[in-house]
N, C-alpha and C. Protein backbone atom coordinates (compact mmCIF):
# COMPACT_ATOMS: atom_id res chain seq x y z
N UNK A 1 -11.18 -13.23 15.03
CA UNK A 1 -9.79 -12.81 15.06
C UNK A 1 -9.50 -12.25 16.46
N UNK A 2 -8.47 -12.61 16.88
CA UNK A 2 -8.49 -12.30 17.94
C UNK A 2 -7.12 -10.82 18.30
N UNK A 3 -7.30 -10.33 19.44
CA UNK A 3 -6.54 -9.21 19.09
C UNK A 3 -5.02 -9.21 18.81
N UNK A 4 -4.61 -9.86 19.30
CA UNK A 4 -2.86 -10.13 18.64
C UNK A 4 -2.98 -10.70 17.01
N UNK A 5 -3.59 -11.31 16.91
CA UNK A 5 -4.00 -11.67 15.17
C UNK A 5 -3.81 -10.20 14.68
N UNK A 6 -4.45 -9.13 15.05
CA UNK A 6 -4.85 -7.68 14.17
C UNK A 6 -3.15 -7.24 14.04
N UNK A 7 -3.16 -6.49 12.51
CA UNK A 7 -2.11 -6.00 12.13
C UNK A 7 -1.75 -4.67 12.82
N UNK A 8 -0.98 -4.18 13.30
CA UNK A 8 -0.41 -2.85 14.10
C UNK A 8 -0.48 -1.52 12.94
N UNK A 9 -1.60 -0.98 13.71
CA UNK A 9 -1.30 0.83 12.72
C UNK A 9 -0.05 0.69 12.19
N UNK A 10 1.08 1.00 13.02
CA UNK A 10 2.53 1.53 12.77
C UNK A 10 3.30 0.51 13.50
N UNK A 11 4.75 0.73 12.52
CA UNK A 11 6.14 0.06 13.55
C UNK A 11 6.87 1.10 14.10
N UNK A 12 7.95 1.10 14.78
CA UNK A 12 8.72 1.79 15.38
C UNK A 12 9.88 2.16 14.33
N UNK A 13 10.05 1.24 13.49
CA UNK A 13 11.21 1.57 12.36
C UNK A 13 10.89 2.12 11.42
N UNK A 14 11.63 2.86 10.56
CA UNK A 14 11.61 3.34 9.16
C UNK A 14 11.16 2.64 7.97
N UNK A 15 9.94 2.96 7.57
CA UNK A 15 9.98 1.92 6.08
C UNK A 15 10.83 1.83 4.98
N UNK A 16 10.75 0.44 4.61
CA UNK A 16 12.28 0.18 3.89
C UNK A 16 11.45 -0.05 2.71
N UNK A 17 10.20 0.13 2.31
CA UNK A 17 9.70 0.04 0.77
C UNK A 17 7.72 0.49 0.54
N UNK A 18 7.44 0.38 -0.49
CA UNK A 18 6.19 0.71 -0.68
C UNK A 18 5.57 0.09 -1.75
N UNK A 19 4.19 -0.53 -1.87
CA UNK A 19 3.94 -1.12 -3.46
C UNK A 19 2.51 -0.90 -3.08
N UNK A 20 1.71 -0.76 -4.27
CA UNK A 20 0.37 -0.65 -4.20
C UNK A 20 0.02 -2.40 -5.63
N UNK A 21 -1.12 -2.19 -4.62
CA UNK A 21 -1.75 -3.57 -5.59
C UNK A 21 -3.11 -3.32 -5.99
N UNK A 22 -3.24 -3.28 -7.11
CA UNK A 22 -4.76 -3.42 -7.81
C UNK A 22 -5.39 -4.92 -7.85
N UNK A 23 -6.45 -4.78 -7.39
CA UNK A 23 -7.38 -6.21 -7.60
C UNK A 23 -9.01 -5.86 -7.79
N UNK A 24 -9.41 -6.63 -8.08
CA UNK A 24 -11.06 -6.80 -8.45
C UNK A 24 -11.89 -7.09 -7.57
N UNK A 25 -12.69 -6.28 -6.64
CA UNK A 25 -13.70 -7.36 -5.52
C UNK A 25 -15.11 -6.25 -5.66
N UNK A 26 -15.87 -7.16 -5.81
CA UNK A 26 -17.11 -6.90 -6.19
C UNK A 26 -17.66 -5.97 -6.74
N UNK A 27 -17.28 -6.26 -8.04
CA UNK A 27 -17.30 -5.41 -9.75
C UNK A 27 -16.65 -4.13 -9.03
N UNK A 28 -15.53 -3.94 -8.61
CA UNK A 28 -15.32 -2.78 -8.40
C UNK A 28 -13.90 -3.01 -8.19
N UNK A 29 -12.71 -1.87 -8.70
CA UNK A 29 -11.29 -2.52 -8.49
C UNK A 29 -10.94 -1.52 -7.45
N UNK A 30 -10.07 -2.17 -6.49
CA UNK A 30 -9.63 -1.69 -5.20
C UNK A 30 -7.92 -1.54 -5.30
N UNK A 31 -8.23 -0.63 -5.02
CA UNK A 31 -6.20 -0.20 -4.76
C UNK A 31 -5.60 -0.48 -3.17
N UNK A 32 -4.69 -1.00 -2.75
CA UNK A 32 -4.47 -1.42 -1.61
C UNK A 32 -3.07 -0.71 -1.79
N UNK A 33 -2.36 -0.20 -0.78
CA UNK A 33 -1.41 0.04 -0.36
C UNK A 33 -0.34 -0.56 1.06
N UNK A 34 0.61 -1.00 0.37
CA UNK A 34 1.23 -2.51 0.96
C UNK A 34 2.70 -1.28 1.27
N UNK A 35 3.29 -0.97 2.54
CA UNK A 35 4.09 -0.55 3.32
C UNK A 35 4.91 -1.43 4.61
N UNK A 36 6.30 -1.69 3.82
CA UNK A 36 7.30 -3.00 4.48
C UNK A 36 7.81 -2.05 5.15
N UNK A 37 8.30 -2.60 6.67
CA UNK A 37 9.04 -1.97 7.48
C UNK A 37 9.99 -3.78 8.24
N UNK A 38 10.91 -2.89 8.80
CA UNK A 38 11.94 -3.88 9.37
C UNK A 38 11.19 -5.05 10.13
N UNK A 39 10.19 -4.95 10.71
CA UNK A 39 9.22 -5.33 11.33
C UNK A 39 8.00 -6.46 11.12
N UNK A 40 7.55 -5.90 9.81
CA UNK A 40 6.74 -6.61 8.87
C UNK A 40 6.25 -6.05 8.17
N UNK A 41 4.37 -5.75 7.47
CA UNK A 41 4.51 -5.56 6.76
C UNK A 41 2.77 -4.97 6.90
N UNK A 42 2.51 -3.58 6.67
CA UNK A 42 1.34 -2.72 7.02
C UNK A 42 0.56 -2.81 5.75
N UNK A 43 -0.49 -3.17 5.62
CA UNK A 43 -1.32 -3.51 4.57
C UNK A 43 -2.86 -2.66 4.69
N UNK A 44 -3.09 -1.59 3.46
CA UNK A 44 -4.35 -1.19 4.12
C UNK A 44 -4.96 -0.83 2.71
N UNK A 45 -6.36 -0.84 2.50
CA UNK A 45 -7.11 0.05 1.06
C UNK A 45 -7.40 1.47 1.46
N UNK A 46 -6.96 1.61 -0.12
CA UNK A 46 -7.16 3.19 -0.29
C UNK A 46 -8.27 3.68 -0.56
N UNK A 47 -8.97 3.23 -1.47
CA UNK A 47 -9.97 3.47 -2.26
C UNK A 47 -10.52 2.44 -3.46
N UNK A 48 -11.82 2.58 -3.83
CA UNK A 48 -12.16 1.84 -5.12
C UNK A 48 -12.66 2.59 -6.20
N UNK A 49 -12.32 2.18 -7.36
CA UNK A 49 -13.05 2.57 -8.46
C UNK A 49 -13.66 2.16 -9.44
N UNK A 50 -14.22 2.77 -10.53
CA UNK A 50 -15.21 1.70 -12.01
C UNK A 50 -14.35 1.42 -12.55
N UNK A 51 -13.36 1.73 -13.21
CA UNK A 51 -12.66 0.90 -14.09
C UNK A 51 -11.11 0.59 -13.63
N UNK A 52 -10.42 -0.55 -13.90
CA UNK A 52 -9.19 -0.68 -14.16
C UNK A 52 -8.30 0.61 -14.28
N UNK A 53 -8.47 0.86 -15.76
CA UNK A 53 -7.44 2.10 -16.44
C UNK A 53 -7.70 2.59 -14.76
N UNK A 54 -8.48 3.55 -13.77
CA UNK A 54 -8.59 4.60 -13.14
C UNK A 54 -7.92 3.94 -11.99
N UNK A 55 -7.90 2.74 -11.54
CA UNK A 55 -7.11 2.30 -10.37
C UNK A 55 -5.81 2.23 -10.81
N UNK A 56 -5.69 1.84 -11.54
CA UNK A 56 -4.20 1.81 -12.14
C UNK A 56 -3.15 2.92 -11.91
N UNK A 57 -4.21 3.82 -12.22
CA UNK A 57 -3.39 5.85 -12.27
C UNK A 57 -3.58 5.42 -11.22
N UNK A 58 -4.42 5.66 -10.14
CA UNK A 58 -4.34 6.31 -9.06
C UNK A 58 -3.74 5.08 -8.49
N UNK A 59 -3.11 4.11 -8.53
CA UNK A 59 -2.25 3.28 -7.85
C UNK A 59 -0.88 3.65 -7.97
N UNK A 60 -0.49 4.22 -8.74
CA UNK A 60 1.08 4.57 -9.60
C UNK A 60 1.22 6.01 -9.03
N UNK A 61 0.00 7.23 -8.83
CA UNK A 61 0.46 8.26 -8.51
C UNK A 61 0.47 7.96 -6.67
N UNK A 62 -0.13 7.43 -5.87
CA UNK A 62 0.05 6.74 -4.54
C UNK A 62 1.38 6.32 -4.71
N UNK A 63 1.81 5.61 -4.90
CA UNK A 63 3.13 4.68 -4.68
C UNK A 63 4.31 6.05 -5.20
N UNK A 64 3.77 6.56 -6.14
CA UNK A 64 5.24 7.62 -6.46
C UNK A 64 5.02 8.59 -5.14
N UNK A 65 4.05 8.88 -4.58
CA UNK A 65 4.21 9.86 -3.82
C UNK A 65 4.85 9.05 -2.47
N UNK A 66 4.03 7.88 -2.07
CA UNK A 66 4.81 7.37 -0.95
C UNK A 66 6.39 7.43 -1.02
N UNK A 67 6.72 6.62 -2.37
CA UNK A 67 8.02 6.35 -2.40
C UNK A 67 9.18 8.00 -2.30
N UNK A 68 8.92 9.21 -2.18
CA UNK A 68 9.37 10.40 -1.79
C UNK A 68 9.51 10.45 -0.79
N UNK A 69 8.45 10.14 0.49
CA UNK A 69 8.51 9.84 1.65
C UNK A 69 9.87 8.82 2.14
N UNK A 70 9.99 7.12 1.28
CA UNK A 70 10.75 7.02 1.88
C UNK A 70 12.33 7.02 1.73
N UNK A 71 13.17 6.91 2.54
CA UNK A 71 14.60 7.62 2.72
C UNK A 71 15.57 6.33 2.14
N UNK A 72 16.46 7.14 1.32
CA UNK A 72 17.16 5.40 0.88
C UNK A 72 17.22 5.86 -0.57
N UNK A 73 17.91 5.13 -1.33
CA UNK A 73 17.94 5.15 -3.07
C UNK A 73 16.16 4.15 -3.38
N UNK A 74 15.70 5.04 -4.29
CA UNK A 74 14.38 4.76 -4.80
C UNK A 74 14.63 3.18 -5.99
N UNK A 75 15.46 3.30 -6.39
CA UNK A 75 15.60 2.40 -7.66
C UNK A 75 16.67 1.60 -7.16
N UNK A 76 17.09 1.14 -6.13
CA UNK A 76 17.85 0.17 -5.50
C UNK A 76 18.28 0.39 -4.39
């Protein structure tokens, strides 16, 4: 990969949304946290855990807390 390929820490604009994604990689489920800005789109993992049910919570309490952070109506 070369260095313009690599995704940028940060944009210069305000994020306009937030979503976390649960997935499965090697018997272990990973929570990723996915942050859109005017710009594109910042993608990074949070953490992993043993079961489902526990990524799940801790994917939902991540995303509610981000989404406080950002500025704008939450539900549209």
């Amino acid at each position: 990969m070369s260095p313009s390929d690599e995704q940028p820490d940060h944009f210069a604009g305000p994020p306009l949304g937030v979503d976390t994604v649960v997935r499965f990689e090697r018997g272990r489920w990973v929570v990723d946290i996915a942050v859109t800005f005017p710009e594109g789109v910042v993608r990074r993992t949070v953490n992993d855990y043993a079961t489902e049910r526990e990524a799940t919570i801790a994917a939902n309490w991540i995303r509610r807390g981000a989404d406080r952070d950002i500025d704008g109506p939450v539900n549209g």
